[in-house]
N, C-alpha and C. Protein backbone atom coordinates (compact mmCIF):
# COMPACT_ATOMS: atom_id res chain seq x y z
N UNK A 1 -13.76 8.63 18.67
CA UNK A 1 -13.73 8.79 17.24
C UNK A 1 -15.17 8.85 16.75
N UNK A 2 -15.49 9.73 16.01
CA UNK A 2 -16.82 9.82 15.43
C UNK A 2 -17.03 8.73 14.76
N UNK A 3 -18.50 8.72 14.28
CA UNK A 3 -19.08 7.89 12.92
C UNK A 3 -18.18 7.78 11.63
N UNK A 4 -18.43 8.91 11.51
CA UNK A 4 -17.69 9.47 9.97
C UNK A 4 -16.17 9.03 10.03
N UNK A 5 -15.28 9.63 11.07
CA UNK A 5 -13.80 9.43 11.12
C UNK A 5 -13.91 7.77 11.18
N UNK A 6 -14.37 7.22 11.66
CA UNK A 6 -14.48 5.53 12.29
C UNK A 6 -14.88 5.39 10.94
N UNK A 7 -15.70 5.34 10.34
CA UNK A 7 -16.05 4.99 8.68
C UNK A 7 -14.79 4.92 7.74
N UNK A 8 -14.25 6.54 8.04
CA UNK A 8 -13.13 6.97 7.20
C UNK A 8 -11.80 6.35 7.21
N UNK A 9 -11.28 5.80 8.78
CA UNK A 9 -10.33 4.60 8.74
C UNK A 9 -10.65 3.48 8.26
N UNK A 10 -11.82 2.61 8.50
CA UNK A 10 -12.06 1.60 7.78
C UNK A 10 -11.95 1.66 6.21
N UNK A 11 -12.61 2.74 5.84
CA UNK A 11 -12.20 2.25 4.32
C UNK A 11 -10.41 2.85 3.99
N UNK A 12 -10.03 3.71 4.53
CA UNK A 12 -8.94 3.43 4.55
C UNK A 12 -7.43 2.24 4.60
N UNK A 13 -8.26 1.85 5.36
CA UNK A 13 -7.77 0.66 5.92
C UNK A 13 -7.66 -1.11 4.68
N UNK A 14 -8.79 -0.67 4.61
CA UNK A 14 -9.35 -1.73 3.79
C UNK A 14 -8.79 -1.37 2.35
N UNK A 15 -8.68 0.15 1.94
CA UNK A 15 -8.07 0.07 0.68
C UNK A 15 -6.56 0.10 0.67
N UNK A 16 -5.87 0.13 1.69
CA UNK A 16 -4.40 -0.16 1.67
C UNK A 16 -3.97 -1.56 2.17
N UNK A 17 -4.75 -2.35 2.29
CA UNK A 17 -5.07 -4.10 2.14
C UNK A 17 -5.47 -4.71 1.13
N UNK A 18 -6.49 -3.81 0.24
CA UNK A 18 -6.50 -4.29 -1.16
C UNK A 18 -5.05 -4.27 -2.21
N UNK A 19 -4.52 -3.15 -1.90
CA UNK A 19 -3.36 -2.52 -2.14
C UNK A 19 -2.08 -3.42 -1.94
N UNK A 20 -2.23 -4.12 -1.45
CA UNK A 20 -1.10 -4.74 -0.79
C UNK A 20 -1.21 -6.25 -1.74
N UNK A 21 -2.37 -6.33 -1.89
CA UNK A 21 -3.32 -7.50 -2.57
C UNK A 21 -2.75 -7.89 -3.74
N UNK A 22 -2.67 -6.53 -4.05
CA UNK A 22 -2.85 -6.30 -5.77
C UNK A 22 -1.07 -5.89 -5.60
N UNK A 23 -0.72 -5.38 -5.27
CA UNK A 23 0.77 -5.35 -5.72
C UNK A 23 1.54 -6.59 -5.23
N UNK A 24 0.92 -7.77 -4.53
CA UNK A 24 1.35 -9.45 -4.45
C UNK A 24 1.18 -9.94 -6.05
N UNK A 25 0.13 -9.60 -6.64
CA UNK A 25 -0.77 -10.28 -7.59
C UNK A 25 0.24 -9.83 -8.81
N UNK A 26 0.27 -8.68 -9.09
CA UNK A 26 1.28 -7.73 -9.92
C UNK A 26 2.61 -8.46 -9.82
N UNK A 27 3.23 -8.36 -8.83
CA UNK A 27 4.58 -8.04 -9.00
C UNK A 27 5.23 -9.08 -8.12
N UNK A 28 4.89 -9.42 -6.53
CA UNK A 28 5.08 -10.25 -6.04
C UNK A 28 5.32 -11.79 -6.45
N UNK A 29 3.71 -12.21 -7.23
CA UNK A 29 3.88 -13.81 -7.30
C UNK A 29 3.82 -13.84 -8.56
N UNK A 30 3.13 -12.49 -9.38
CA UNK A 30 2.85 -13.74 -10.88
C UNK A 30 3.94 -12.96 -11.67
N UNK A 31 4.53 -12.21 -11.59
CA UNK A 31 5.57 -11.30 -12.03
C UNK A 31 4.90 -10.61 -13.40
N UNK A 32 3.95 -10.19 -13.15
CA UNK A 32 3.11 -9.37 -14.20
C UNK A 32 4.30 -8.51 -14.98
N UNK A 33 4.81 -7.48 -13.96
CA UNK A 33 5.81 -6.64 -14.08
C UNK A 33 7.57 -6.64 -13.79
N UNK A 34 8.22 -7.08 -14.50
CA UNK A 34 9.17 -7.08 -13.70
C UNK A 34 10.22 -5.65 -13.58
N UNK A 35 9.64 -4.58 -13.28
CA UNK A 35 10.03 -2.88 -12.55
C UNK A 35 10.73 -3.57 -11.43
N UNK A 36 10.29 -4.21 -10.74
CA UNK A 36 10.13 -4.18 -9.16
C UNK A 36 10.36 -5.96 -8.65
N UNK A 37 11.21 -6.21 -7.99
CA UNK A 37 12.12 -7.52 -7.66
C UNK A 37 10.79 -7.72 -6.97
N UNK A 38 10.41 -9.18 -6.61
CA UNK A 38 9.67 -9.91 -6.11
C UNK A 38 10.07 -9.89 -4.15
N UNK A 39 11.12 -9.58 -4.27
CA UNK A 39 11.54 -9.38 -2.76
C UNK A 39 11.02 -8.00 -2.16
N UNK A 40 11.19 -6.86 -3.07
CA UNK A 40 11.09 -5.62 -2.92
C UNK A 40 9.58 -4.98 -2.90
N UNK A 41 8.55 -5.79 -3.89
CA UNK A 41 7.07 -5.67 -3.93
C UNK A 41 6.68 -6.48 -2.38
N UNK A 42 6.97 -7.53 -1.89
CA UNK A 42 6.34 -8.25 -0.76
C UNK A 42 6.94 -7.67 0.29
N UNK A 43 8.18 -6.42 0.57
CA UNK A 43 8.48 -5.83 1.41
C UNK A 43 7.52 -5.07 1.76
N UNK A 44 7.00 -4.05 0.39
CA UNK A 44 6.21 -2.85 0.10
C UNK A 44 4.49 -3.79 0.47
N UNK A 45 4.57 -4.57 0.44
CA UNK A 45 3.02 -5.32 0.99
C UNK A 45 3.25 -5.36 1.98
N UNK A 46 4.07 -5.79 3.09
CA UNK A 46 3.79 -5.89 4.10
C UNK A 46 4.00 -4.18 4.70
N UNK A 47 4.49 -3.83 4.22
CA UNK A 47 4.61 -2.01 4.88
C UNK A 47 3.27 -1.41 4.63
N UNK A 48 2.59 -1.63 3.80
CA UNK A 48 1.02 -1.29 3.05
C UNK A 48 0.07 -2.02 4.64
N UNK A 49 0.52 -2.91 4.68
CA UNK A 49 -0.25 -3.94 5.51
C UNK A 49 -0.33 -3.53 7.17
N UNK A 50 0.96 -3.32 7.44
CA UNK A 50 1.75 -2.83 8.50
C UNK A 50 1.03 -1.15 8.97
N UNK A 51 0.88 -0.58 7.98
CA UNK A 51 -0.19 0.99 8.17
C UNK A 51 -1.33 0.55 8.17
N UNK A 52 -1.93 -0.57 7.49
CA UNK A 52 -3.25 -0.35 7.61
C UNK A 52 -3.63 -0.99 8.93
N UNK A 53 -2.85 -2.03 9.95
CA UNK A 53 -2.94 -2.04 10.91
C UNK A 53 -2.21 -1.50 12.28
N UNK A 54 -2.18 -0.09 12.14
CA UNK A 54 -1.36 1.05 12.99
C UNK A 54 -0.29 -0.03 13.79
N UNK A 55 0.45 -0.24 13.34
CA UNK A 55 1.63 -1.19 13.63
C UNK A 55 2.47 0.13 14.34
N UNK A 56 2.89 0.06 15.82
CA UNK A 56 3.70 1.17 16.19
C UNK A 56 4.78 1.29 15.51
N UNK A 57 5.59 0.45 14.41
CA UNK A 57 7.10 0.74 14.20
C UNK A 57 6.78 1.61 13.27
N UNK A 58 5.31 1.71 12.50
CA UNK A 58 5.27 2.32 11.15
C UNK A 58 4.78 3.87 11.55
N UNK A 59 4.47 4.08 12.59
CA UNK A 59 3.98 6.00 13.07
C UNK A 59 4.01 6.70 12.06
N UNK A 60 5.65 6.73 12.15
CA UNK A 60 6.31 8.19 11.92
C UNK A 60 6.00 7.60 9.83
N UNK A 61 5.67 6.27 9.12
CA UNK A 61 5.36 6.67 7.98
C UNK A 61 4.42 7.41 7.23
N UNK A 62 4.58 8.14 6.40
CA UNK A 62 3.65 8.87 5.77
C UNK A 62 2.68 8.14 5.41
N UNK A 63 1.63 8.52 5.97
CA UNK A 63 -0.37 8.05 5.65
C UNK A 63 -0.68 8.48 4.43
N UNK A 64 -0.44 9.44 4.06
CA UNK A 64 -0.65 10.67 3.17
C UNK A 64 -0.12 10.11 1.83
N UNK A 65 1.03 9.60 2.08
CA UNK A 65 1.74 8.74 0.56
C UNK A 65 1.08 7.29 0.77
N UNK A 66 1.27 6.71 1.95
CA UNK A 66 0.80 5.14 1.26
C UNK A 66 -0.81 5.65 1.10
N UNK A 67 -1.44 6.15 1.68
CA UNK A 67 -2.63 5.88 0.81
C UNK A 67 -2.80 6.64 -0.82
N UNK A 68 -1.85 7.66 -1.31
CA UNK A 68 -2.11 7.95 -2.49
C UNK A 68 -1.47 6.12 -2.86
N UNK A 69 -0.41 6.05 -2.66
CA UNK A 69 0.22 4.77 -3.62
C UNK A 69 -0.72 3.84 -3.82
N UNK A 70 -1.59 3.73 -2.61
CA UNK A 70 -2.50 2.45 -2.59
C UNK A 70 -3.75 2.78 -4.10
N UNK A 71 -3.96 3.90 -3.94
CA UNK A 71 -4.63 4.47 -5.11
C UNK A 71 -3.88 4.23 -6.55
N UNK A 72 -2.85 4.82 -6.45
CA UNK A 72 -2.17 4.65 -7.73
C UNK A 72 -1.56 3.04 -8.61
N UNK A 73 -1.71 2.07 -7.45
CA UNK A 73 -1.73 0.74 -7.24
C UNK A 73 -3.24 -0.03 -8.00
N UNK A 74 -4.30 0.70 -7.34
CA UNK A 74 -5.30 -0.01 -7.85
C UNK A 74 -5.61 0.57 -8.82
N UNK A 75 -5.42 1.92 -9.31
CA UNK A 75 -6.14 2.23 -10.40
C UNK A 75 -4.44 2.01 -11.71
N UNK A 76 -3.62 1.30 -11.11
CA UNK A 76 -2.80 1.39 -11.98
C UNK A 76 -1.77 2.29 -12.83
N UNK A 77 -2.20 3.49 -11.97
CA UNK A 77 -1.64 4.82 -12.61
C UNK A 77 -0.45 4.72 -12.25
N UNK A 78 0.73 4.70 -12.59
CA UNK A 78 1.95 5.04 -12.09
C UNK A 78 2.31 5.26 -10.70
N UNK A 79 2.22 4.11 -10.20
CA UNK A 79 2.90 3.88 -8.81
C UNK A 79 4.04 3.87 -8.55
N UNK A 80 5.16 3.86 -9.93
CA UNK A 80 6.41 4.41 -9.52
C UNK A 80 6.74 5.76 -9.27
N UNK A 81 5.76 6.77 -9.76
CA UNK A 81 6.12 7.51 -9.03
C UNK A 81 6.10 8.00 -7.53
N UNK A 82 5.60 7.18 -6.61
CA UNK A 82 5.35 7.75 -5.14
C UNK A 82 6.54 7.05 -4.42
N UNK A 83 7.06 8.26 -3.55
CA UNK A 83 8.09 8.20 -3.16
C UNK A 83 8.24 7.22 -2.36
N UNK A 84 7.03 6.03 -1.83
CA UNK A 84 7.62 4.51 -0.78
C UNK A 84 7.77 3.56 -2.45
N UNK A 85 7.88 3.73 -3.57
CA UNK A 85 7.77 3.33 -4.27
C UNK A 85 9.38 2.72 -4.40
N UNK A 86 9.93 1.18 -4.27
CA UNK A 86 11.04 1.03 -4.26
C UNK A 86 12.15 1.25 -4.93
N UNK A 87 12.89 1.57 -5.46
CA UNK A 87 14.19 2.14 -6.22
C UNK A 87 15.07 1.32 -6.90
């Protein structure tokens, strides 16, 4: 793995752990929001958590969506709309 790609997972990585952070903080423990059951946000943290440490059960999940969500998470923009977004 190059410099750059090796750079590029880490912060990857690190921002879908912040991600996970912040939707505990949200929705999980302090119930900022209640959209989203407290069972159903700490599922979606550990699946956030679970990609950012290439967990084999998670492969086949889309990278491509949890890291937009993780974005849309921290900057607050409408994270219901992305499709790991719970129902």
């Amino acid at each position: 793995m190059a410099l750059n790609e090796k750079a590029l997972h880490q912060a990857q990585r690190s921002l879908l752990l912040e991600a996970a952070a912040v939707l505990r903080r949200r929705y999980a423990r302090v119930g900022r929001d209640d959209s989203v059951s407290p069972g159903a946000a700490e599922g979606l943290s550990h699946f956030l958590e679970g990609i950012a440490r290439s967990e084999p059960a998670l492969h086949k999940a889309d990278f491509n969506e949890a890291i937009a969500l993780a974005h849309r998470l921290i900057d607050d923009d409408h994270p219901e709309r992305s499709r790991l977004w719970p129902a």
